[in-house]
Protein backbone atom coordinates (compact mmCIF):
# COMPACT_ATOMS: atom_id res chain seq x y z
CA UNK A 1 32.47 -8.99 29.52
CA UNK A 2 31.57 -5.42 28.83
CA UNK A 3 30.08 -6.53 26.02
CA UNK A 4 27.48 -8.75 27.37
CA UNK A 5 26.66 -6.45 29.80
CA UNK A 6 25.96 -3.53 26.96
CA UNK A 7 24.13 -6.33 25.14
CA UNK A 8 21.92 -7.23 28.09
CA UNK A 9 20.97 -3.54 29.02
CA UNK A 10 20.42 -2.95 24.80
CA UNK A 11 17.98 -6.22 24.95
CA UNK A 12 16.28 -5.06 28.07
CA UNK A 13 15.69 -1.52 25.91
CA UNK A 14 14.89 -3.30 22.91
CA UNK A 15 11.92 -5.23 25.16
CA UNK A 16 10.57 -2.30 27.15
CA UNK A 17 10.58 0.03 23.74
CA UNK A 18 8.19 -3.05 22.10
CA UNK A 19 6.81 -5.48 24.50
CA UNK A 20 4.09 -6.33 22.14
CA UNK A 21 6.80 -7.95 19.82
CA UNK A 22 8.60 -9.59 22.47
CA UNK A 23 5.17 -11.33 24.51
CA UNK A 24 4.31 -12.39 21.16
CA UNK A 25 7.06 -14.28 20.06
CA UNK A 26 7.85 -15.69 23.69
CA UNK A 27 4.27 -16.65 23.74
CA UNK A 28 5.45 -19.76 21.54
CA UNK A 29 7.50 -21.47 23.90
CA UNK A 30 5.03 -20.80 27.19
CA UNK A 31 2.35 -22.20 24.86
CA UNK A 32 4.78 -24.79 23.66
CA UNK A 33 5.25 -25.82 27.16
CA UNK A 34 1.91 -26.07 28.50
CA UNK A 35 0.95 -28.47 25.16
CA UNK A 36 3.31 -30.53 26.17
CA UNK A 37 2.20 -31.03 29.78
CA UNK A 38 -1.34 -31.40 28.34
CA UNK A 39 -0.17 -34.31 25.65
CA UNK A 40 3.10 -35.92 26.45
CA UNK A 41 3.12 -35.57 30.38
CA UNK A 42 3.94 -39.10 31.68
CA UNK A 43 4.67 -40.54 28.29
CA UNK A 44 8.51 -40.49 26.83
CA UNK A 45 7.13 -40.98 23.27
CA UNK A 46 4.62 -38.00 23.01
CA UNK A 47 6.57 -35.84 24.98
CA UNK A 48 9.70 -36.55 22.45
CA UNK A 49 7.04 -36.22 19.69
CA UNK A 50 5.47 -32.65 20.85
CA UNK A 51 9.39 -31.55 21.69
CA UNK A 52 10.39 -31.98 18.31
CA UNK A 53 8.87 -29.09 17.31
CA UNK A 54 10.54 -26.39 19.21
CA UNK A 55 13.96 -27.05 17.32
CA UNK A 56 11.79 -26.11 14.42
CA UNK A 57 10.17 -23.59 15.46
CA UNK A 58 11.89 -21.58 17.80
CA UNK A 59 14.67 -19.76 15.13
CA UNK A 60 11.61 -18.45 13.76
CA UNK A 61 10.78 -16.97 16.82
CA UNK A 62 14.22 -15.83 17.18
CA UNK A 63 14.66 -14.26 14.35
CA UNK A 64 10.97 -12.08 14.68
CA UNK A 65 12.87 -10.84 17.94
CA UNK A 66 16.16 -10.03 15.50
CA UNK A 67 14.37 -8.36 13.02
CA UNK A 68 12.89 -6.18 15.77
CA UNK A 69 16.23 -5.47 16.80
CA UNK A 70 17.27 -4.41 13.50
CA UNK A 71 14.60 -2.49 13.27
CA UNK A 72 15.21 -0.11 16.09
CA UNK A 73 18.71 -0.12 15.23
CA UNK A 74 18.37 1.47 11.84
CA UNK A 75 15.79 3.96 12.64
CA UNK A 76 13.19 1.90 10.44
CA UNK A 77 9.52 1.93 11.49
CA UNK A 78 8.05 -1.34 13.07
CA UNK A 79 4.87 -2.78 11.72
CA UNK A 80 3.65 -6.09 12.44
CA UNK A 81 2.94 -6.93 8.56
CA UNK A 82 6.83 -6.21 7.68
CA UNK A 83 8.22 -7.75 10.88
CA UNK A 84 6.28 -11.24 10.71
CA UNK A 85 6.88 -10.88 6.73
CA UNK A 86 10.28 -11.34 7.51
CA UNK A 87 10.01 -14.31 9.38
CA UNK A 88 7.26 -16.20 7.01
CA UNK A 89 10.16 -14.99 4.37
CA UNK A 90 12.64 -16.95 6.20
CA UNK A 91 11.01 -20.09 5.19
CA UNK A 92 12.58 -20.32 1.86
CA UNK A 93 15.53 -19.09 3.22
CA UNK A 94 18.58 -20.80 5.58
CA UNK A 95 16.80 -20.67 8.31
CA UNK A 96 14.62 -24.03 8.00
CA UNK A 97 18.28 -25.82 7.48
CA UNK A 98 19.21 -24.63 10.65
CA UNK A 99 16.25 -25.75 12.70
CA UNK A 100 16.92 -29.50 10.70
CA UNK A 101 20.40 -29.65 12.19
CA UNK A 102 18.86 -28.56 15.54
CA UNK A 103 16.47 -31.66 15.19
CA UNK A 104 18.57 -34.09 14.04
CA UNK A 105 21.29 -32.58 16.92
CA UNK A 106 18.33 -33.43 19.47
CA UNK A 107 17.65 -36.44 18.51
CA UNK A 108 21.44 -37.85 18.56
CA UNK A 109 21.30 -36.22 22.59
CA UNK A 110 17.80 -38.26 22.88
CA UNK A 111 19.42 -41.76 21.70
CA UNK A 112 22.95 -40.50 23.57
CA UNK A 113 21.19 -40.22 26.93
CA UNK A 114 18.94 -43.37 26.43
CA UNK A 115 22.11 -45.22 25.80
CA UNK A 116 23.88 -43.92 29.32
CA UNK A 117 20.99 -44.40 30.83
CA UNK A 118 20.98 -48.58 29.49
CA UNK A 119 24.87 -48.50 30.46
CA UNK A 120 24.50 -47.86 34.11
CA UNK A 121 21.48 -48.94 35.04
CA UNK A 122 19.98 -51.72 32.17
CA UNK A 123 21.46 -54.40 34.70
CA UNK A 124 19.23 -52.57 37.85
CA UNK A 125 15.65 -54.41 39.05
CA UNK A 126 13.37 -52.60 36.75
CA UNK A 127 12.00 -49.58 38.92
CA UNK A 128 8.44 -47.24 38.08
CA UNK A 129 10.77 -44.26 38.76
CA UNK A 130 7.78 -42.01 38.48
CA UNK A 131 6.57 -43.94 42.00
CA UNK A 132 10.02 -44.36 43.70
CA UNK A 133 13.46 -42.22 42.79
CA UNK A 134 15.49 -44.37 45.13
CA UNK A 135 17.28 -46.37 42.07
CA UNK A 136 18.68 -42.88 41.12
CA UNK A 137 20.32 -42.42 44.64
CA UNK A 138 22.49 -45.85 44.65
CA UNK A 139 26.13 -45.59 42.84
CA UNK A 140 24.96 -46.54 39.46
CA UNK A 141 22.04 -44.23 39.56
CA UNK A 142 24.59 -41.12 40.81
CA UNK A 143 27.27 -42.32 38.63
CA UNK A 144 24.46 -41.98 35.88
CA UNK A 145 23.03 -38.68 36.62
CA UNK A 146 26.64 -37.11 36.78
CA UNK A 147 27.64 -38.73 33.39
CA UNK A 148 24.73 -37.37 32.00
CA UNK A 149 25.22 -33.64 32.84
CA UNK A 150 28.91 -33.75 31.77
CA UNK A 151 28.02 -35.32 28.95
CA UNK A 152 24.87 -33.21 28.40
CA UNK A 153 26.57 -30.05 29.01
CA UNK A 154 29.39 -30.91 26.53
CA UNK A 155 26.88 -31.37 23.71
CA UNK A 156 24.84 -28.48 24.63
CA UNK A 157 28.07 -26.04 24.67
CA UNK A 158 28.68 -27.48 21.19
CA UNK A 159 24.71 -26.54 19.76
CA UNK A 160 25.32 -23.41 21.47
CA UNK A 161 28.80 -22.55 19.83
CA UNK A 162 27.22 -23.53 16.37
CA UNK A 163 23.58 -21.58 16.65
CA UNK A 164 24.66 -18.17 18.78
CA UNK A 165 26.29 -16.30 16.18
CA UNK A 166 24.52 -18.23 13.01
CA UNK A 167 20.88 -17.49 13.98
CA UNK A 168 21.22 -13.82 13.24
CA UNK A 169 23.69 -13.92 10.69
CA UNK A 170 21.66 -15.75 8.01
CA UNK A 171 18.55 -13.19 8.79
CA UNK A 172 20.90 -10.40 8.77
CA UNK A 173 23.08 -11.59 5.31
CA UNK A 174 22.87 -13.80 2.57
CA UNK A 175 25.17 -16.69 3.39
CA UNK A 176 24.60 -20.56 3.55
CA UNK A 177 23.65 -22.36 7.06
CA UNK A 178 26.91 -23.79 6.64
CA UNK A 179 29.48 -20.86 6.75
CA UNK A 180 27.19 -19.39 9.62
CA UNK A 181 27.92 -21.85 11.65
CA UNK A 182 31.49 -22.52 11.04
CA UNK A 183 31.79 -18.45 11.47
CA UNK A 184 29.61 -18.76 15.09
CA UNK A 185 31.86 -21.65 16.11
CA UNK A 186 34.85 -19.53 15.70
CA UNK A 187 33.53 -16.56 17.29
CA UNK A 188 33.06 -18.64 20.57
CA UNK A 189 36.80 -20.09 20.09
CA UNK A 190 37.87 -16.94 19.74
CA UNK A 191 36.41 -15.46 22.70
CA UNK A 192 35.67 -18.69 24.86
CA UNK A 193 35.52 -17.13 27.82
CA UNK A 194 32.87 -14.53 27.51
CA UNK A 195 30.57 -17.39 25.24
CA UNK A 196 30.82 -19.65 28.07
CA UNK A 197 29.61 -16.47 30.65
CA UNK A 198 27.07 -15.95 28.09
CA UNK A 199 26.03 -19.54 27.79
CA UNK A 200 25.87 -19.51 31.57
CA UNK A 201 23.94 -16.67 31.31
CA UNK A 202 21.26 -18.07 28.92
CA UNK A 203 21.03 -21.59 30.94
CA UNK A 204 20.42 -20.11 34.64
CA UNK A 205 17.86 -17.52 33.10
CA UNK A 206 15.93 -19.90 31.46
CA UNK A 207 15.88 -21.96 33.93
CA UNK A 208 14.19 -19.80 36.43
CA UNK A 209 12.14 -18.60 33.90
CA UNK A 210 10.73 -22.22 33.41
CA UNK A 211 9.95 -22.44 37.01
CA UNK A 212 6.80 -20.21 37.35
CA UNK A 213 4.80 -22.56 34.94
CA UNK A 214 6.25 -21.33 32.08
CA UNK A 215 5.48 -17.74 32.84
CA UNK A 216 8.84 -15.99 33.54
CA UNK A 217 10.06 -16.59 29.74
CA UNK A 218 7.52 -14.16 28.28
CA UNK A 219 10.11 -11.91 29.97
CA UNK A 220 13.09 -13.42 30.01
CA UNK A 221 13.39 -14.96 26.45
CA UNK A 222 12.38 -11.66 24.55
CA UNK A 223 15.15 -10.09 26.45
CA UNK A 224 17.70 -12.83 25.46
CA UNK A 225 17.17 -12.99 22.05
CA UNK A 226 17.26 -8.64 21.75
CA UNK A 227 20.31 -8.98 23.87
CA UNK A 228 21.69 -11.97 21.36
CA UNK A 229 20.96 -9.71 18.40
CA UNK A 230 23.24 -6.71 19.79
CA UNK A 231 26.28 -9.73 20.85
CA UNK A 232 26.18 -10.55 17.11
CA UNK A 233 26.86 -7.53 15.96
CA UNK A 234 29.31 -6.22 18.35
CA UNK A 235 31.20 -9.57 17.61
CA UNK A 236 31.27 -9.17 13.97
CA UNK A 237 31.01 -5.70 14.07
């Protein structure tokens, strides 16, 4: 737990030493989020469409805020041409294969939740739930909702376990997608506890982040992913 706390205050640093860095990269996912209000709000298919792209490219994002990281770590100097060459580097590197598994990982949740939703309620008088939420408050609709988070949860504990550790590492060393993730997966089984507090961590931030429009995750996010940076290497350290 010590660690995550050192990690956090190290990310805050990290943010308030270069905020320029941080805004910039966090800037994706408030944009992001406001194109897909504008295009997909109110229709599953767009919406699905526009979201599709944040699995691709938000470890790009992620690993601008690493490289920062790094940066201020070894002493070197940080330039916006060697920082964001780093990331358009990253291209031909792991990274990409990582934000496929993310997609393809999303997209097995997306058909997984359409298919609970068909098991408890396909039966149910077809319902405009964007007029009335009633359905969701009968047993099926409750049973449904809860099914959904535990099941939702689950999968989204398992992403987590196989991206927290394997983001940085492949910026930070030449290895395949593969061995990062089987090494993140058993840094969070080796220290379950503190990945689930830091899981919890990451979820209710965001969260409230995502409630001012959008705007709290030009904050929050850059601090995250400095803070991530500094977990990794005090786990593998």
């Amino acid at each position: 737990m010590a660690d995550i706390m050192a990690s956090l205050r190290a990310g805050l640093g990290d943010f308030r030493r270069a905020p320029q860095f941080g805004l910039f990269f966090s800037a994706v996912y408030v944009v992001g989020g406001f194109l897909m209000l504008w295009i997909g709000a109110g229709h599953v298919t767009w919406t699905l469409a526009t979201s599709l792209g944040f699995p691709l490219l938000a470890p790009f994002a992620a690993a601008g805020l690493y490289e920062v990281s790094r940066r201020m770590e070894a002493g070197e100097a940080l330039a916006w041409g060697g920082v964001l060459g780093i990331v358009w580097n990253e291209r031909t590197r792991q990274l990409p294969w990582l934000g496929a598994i993310i997609v393809i990982y999303f997209l097995f949740w997306t058909f997984l939740a359409h298919m609970i939703f068909a098991l408890f309620m396909g039966l149910s008088t077809m319902t405009n739930i964007s007029q009335s939420l009633d359905v969701f408050l009968t047993l099926n609709g409750i049973a449904m909702i809860v099914v959904e988070l535990v099941v939702g949860a689950v999968l989204a504990f398992v992403l987590f376990s196989m991206t927290v550790v394997s983001l940085p590492l492949v910026l930070h060393r030449e290895v395949d997608f593969v061995t990062a993730m089987l090494t993140s997966m058993k840094v969070v089984r080796m220290n379950l506890f503190v990945m689930l507090v830091w899981a919890m961590i990451i979820a209710v931030l965001s969260l409230l982040a995502l409630l001012p429009w959008f705007l709290g995750l030009m904050v929050v996010l850059p601090i995250l992913g400095h803070a991530t940076w500094h977990l990794y290497k005090r786990a593998l350290a």
